[in-house]
C-alpha atoms as a PDB file:
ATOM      1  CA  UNK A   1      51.535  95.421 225.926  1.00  0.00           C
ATOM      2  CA  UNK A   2      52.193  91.969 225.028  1.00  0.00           C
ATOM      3  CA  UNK A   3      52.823  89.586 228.071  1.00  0.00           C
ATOM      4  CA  UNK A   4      55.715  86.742 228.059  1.00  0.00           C
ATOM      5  CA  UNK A   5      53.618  83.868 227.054  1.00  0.00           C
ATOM      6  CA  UNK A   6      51.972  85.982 224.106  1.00  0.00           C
ATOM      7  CA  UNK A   7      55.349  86.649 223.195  1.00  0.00           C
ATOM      8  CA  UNK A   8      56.250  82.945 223.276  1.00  0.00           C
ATOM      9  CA  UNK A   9      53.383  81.979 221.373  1.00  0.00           C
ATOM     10  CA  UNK A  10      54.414  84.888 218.373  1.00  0.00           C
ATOM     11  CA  UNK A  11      57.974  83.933 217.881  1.00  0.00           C
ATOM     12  CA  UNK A  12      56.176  80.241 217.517  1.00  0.00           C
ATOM     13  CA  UNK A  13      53.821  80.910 215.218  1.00  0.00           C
ATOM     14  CA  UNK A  14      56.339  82.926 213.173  1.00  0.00           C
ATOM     15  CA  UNK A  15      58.679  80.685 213.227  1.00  0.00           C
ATOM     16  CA  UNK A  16      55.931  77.809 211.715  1.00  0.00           C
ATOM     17  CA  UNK A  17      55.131  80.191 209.424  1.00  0.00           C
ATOM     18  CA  UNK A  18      59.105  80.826 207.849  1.00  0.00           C
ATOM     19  CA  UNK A  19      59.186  76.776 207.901  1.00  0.00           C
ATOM     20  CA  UNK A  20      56.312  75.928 206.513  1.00  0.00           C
ATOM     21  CA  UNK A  21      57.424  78.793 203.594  1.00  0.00           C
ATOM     22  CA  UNK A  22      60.950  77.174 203.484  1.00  0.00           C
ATOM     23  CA  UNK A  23      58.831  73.666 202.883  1.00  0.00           C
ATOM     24  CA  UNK A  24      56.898  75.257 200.012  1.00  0.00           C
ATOM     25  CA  UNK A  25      59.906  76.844 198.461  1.00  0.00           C
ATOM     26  CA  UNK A  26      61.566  73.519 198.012  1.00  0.00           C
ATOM     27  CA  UNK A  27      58.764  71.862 197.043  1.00  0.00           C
ATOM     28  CA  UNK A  28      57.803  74.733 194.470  1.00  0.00           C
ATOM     29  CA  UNK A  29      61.612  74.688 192.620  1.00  0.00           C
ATOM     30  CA  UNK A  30      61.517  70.780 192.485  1.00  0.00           C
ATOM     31  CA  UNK A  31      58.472  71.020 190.763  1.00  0.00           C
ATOM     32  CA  UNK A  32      60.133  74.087 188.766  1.00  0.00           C
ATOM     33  CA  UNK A  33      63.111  71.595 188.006  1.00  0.00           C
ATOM     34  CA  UNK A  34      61.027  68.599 187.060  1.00  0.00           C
ATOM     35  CA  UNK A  35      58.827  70.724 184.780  1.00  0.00           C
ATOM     36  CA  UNK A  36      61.434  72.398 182.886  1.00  0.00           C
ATOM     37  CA  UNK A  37      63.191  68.566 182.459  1.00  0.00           C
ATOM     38  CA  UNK A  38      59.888  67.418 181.208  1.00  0.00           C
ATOM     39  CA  UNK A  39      59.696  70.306 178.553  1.00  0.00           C
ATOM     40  CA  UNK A  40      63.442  70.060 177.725  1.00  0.00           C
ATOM     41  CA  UNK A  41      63.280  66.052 177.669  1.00  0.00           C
ATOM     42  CA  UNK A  42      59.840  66.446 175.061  1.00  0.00           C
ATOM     43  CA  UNK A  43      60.937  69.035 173.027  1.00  0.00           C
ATOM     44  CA  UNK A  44      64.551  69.575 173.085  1.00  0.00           C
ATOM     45  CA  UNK A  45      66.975  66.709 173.770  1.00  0.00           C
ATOM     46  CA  UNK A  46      66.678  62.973 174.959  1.00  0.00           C
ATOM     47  CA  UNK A  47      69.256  60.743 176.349  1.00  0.00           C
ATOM     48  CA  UNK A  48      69.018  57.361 175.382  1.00  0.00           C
ATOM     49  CA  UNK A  49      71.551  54.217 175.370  1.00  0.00           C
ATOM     50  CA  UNK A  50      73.106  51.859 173.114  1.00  0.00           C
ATOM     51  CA  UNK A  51      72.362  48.439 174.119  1.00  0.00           C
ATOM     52  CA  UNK A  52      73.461  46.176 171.015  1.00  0.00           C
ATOM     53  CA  UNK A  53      76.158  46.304 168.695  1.00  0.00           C
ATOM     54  CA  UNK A  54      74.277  47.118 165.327  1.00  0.00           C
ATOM     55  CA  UNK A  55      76.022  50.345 164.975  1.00  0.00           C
ATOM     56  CA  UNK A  56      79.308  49.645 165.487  1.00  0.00           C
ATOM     57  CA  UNK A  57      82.242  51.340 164.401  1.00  0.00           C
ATOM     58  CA  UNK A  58      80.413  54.589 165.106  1.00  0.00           C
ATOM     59  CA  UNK A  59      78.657  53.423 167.884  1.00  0.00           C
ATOM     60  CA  UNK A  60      79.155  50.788 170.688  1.00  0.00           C
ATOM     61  CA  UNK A  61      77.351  49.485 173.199  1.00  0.00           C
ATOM     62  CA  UNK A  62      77.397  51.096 176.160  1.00  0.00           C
ATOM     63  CA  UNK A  63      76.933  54.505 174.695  1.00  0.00           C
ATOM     64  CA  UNK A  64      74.699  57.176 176.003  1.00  0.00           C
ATOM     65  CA  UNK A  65      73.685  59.453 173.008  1.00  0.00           C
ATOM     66  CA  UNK A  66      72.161  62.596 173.105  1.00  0.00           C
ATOM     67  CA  UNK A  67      69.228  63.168 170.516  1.00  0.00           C
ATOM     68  CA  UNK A  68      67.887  66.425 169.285  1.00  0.00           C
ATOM     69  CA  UNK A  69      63.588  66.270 168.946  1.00  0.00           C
ATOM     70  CA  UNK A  70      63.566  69.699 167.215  1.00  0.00           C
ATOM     71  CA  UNK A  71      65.663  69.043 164.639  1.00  0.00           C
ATOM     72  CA  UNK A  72      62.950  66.429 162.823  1.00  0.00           C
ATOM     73  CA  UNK A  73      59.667  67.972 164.584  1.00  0.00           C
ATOM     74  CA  UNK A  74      57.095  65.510 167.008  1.00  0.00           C
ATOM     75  CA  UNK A  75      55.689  62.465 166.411  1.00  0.00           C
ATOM     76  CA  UNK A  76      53.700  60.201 168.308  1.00  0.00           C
ATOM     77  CA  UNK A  77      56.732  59.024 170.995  1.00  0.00           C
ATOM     78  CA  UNK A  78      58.462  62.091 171.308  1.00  0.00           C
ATOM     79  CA  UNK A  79      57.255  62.596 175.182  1.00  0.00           C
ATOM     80  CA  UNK A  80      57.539  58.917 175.917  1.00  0.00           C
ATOM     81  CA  UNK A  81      56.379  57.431 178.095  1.00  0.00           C
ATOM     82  CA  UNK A  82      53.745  60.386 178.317  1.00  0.00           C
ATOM     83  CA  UNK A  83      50.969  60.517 175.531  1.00  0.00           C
ATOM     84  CA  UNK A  84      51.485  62.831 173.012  1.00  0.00           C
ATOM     85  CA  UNK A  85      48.412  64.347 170.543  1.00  0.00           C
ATOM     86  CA  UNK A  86      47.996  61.771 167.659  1.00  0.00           C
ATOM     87  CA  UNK A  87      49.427  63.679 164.712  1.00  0.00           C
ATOM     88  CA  UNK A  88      49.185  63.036 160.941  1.00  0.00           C
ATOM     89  CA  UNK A  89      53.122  62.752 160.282  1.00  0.00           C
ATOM     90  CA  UNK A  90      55.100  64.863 162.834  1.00  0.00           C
ATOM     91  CA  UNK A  91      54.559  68.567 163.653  1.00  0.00           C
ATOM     92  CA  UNK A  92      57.193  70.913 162.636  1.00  0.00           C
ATOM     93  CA  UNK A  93      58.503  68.455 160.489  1.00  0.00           C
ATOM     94  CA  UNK A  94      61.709  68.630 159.394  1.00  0.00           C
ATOM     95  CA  UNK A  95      63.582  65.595 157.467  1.00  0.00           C
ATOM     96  CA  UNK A  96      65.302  63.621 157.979  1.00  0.00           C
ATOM     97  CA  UNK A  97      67.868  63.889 155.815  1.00  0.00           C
ATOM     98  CA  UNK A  98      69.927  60.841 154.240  1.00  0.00           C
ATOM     99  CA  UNK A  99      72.553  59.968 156.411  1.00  0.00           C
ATOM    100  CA  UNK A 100      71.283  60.874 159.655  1.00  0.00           C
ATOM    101  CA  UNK A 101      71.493  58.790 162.365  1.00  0.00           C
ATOM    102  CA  UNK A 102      67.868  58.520 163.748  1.00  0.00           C
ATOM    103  CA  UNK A 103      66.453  57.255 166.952  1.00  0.00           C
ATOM    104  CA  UNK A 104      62.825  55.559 166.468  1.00  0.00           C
ATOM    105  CA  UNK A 105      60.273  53.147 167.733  1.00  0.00           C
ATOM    106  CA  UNK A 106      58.632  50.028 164.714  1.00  0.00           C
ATOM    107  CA  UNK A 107      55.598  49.677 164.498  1.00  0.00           C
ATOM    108  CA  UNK A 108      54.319  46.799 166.481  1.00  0.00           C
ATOM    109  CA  UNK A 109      57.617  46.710 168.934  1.00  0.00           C
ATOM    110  CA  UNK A 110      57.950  48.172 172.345  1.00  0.00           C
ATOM    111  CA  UNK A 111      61.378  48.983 172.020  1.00  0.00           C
ATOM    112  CA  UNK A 112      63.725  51.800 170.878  1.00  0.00           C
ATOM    113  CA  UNK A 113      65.795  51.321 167.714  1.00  0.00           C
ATOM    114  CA  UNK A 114      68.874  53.983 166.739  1.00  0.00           C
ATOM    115  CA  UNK A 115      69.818  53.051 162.891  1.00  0.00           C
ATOM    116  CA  UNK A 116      70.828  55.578 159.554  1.00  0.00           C
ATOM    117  CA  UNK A 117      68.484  56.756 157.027  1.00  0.00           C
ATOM    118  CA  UNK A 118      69.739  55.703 153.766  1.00  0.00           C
ATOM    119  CA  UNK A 119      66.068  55.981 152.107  1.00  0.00           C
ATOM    120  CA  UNK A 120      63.760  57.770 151.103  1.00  0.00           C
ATOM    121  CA  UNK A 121      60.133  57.976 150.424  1.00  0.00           C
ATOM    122  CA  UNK A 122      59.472  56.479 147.267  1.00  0.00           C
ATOM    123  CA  UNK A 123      63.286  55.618 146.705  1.00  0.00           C
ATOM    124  CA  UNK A 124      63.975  51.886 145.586  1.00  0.00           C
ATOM    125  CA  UNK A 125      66.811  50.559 147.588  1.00  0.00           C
ATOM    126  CA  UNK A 126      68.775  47.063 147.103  1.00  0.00           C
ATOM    127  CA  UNK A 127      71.600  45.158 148.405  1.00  0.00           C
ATOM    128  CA  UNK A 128      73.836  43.591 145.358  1.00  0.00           C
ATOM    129  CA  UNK A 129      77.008  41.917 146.589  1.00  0.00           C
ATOM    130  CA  UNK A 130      76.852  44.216 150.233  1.00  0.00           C
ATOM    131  CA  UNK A 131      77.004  47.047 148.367  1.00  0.00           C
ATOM    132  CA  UNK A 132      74.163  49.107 149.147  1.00  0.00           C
ATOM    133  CA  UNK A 133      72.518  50.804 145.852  1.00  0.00           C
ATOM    134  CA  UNK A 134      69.679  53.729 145.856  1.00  0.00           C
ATOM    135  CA  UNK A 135      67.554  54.101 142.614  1.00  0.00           C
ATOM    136  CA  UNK A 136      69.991  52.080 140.859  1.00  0.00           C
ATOM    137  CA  UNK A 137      73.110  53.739 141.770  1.00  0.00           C
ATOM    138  CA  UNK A 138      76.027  52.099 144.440  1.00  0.00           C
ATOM    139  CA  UNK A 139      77.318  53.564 147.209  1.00  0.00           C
ATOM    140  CA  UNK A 140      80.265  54.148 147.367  1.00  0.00           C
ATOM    141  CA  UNK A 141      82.823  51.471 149.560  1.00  0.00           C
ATOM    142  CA  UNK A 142      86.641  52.250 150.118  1.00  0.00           C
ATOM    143  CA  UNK A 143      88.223  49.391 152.183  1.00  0.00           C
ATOM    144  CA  UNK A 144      90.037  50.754 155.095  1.00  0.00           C
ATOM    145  CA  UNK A 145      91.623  47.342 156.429  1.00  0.00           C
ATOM    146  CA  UNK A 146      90.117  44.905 159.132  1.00  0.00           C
ATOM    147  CA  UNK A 147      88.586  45.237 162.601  1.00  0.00           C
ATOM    148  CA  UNK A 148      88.289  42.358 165.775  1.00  0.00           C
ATOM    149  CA  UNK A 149      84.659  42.727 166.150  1.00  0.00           C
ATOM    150  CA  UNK A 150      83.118  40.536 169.444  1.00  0.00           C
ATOM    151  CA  UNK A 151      79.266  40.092 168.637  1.00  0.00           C
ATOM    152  CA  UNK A 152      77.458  40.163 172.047  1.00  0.00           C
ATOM    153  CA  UNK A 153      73.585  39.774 172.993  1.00  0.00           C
ATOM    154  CA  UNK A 154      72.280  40.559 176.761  1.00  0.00           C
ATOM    155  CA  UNK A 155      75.886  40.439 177.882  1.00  0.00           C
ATOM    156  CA  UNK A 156      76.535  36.995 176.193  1.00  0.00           C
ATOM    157  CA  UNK A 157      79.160  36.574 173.826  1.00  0.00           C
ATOM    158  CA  UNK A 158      77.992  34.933 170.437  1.00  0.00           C
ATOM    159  CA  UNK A 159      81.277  35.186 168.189  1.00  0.00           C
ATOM    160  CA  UNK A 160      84.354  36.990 167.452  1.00  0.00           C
ATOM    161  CA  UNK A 161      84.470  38.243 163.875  1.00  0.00           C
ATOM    162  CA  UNK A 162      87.378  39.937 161.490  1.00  0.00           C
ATOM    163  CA  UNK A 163      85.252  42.893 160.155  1.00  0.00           C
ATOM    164  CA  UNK A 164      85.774  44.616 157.073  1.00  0.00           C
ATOM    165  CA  UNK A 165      86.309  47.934 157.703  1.00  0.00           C
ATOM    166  CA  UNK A 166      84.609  50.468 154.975  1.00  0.00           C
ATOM    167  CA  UNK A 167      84.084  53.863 154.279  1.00  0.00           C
ATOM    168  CA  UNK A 168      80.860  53.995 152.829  1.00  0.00           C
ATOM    169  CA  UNK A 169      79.582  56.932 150.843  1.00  0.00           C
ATOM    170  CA  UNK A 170      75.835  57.214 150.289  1.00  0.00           C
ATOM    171  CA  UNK A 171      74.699  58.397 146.892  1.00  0.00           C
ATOM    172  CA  UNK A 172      74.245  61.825 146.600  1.00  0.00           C
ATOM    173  CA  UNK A 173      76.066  62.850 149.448  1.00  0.00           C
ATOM    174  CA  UNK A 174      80.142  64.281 149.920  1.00  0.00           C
ATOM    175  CA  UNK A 175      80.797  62.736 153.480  1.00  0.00           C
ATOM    176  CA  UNK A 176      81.224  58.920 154.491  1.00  0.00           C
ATOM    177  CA  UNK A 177      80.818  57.094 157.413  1.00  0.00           C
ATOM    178  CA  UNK A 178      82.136  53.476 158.864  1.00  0.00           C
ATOM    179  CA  UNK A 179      80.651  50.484 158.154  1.00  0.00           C
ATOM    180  CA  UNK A 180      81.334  46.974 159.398  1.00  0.00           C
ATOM    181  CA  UNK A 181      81.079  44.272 157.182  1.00  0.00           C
ATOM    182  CA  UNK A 182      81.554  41.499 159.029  1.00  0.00           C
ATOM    183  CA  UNK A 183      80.542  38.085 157.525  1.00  0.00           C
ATOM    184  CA  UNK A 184      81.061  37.622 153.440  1.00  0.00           C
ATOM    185  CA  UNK A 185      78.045  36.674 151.747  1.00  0.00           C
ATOM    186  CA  UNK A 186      75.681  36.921 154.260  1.00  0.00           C
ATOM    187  CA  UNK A 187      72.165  36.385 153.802  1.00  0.00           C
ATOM    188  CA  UNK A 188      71.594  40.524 153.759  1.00  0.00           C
ATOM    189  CA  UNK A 189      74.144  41.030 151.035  1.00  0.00           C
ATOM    190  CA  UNK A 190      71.426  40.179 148.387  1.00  0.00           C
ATOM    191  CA  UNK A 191      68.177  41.596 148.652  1.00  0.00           C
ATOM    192  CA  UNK A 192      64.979  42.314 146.510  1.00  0.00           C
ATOM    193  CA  UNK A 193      64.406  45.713 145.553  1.00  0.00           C
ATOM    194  CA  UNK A 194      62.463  47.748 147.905  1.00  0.00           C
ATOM    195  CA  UNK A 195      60.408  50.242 147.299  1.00  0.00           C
ATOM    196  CA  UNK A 196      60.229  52.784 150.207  1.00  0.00           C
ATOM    197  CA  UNK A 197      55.941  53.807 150.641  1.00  0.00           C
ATOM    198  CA  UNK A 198      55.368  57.483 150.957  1.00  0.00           C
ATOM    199  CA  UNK A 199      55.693  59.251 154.561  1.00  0.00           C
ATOM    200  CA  UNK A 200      57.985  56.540 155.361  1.00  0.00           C
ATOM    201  CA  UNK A 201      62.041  56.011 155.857  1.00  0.00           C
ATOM    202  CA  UNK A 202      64.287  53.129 155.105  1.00  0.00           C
ATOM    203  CA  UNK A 203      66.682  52.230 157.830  1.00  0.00           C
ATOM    204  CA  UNK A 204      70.028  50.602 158.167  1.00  0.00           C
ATOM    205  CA  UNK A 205      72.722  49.750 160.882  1.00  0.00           C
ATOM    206  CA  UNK A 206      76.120  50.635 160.178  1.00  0.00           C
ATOM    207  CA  UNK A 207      77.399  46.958 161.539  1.00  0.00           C
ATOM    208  CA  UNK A 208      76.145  45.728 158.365  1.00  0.00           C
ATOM    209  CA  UNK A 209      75.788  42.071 158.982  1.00  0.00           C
ATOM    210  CA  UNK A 210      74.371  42.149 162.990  1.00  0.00           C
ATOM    211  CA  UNK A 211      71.489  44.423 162.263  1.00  0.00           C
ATOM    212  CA  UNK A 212      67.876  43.977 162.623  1.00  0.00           C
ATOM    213  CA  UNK A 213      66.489  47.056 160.362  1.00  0.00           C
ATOM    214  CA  UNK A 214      64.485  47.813 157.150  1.00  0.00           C
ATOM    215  CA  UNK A 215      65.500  45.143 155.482  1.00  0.00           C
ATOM    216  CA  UNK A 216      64.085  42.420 157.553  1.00  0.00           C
ATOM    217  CA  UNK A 217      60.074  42.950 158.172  1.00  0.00           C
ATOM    218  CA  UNK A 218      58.875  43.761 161.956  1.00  0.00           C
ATOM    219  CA  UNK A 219      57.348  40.263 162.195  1.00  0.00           C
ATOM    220  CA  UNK A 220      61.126  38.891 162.305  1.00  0.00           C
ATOM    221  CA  UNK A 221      61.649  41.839 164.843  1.00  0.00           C
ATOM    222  CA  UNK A 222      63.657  43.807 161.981  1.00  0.00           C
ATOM    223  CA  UNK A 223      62.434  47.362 161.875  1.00  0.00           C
ATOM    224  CA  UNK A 224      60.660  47.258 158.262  1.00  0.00           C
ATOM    225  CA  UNK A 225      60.002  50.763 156.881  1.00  0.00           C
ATOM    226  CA  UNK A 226      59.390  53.437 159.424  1.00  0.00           C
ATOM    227  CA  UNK A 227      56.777  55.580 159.654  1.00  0.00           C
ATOM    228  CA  UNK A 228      57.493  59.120 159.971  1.00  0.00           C
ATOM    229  CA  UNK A 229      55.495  60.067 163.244  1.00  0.00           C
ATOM    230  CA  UNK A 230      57.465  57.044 164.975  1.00  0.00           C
ATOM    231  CA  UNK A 231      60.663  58.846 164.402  1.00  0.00           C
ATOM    232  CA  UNK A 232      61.903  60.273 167.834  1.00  0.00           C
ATOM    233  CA  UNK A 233      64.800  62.248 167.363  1.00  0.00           C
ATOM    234  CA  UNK A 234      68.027  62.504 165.805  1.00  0.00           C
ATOM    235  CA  UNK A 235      71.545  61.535 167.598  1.00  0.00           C
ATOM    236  CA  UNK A 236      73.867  64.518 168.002  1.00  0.00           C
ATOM    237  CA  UNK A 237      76.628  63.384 170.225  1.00  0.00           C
ATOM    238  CA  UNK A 238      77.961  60.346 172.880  1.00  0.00           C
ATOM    239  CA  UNK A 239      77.180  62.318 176.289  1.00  0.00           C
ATOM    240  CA  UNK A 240      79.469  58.992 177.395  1.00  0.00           C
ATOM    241  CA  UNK A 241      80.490  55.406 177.147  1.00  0.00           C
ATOM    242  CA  UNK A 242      80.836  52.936 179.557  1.00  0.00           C
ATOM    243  CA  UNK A 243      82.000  49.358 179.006  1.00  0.00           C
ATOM    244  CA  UNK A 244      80.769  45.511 179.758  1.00  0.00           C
ATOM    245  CA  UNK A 245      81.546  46.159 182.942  1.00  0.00           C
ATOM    246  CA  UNK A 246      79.785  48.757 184.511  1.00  0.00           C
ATOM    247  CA  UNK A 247      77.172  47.953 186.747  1.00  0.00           C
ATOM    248  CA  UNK A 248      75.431  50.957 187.905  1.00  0.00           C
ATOM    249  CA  UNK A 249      74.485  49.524 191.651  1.00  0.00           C
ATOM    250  CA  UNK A 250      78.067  48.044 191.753  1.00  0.00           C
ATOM    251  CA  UNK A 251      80.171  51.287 192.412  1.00  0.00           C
ATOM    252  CA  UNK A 252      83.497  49.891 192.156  1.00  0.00           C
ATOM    253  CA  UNK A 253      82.574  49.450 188.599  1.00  0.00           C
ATOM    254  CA  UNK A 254      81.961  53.217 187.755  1.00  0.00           C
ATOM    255  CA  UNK A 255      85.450  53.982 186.561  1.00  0.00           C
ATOM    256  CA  UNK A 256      84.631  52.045 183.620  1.00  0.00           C
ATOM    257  CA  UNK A 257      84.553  54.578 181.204  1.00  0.00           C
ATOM    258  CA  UNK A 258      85.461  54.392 177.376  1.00  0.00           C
ATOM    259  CA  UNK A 259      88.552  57.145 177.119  1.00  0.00           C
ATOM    260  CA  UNK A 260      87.878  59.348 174.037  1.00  0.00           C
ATOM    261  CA  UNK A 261      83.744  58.915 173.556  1.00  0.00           C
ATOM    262  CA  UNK A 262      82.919  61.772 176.034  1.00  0.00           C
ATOM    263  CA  UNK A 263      81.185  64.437 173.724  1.00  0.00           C
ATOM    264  CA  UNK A 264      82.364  62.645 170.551  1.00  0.00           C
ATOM    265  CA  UNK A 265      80.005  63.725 167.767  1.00  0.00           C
ATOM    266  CA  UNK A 266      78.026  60.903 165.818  1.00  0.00           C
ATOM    267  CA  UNK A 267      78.258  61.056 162.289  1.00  0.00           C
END
């Protein structure tokens, strides 16, 4: 027969025993949670952000996109900032196609880019006039009217532009997209051919004339052709969009949301 204190001294150790279970329980599903957010984050989607203008129409600053990694396989960034096993290419490759809009990483630059693919390996590709021509053949450009475009870097206003508003249609494809053609004869309206390498992909911004991508070399931090393993992952939809404004540590701000971007699909 048990005496009080004995008692006492059960209940006790029972009772540090169902805490110190209810400690490991919490711990073990955080872990659970992170691990599963790690897998999904690697292999499924990836958030990311907008933070310049060089897609505009289709996509503004302020953004946050949501990008698909199985939908073009794994290359060397897709667990960022975690290593991932050097590959040759990307495993489970899987485009991408012409037209998609692709988030990626230049060589030689420590920073994410999101631009379209418009080439292809081995495709020549030259700007006559802005008009954007594939293996000899233009794109097609149907003028949809003008646009007030403000050109901003790190917050700072640079210049207000009337943008051309276009809806450009790729060779070899059925659907368009908008493009911004904001300054007439720009330096980038009249390029050499290029001739894309093999395993690579040529890249473009849709804001046609405020874009640092495959047609300025890395060394002027332009984007240059891509590799194919430094692709990351292809942008399905704006999650959301917040403006100029927002601050994140400044909560009065956090009712500045773009009306209309939540969920809107990027095409």
């Amino acid at each position: 027969m048990l005496t009080r204190k004995a008692k006492s001294d059960a209940v006790r150790e029972d009772a540090d025993k169902a805490e110190k279970s209810g400690v490991w329980e919490i711990l073990s599903t955080i872990a659970w949670a992170i691990g599963i957010a790690l897998v999904l984050r690697t292999f499924v989607f990836q958030p990311f952000t907008i933070p310049s203008g060089s897609m505009y129409p289709g996509l503004m600053e302020g953004d946050y996109v949501i990008t698909s990694k199985y939908s073009v396989g794994y290359g060397r960034y897709a667990a960022m900032p975690l290593p991932f096993p050097d590959v040759d290419g990307r495993l489970f490759a899987r485009g991408p196609d012409r037209g998609d809009v692709i988030v990626f990483r230049p060589d030689g630059i420590d920073q994410n880019y999101i631009k379209r693919v418009v080439g292809l390996p081995g495709e020549r590709l030259q700007m006559i006039n802005g008009v954007l021509h594939i293996n000899g053949e233009a794109a097609g450009m149907e003028l949809l009217g003008t646009e007030n475009y403000t050109h901003r870097r790190a917050g700072r206003v640079l210049g207000s532009y009337e943008a051309a508003l276009y809806a450009e249609t790729l060779p070899g494809m059925s659907e368009s997209h908008l493009i911004y053609d904001g300054i007439e004869n720009n330096g980038a309206d009249n390029t050499t051919v290029f001739t894309v390498p093999a395993g690579h992909y040529f890249m473009m911004g849709d804001n046609r004339d405020f874009s640092g991508d495959s047609r300025v070399p890395v060394v002027r931090q332009g984007a240059g052709y891509v590799p194919a393993e430094n692709i990351i992952g292809r942008a399905e939809f704006v999650l959301a969009s917040v403006d100029e404004d927002f601050v994140l540590y400044k909560p009065w701000t956090w009712g500045n949301f773009r009306g209309g971007r939540f969920f809107m699909g990027v095409g």
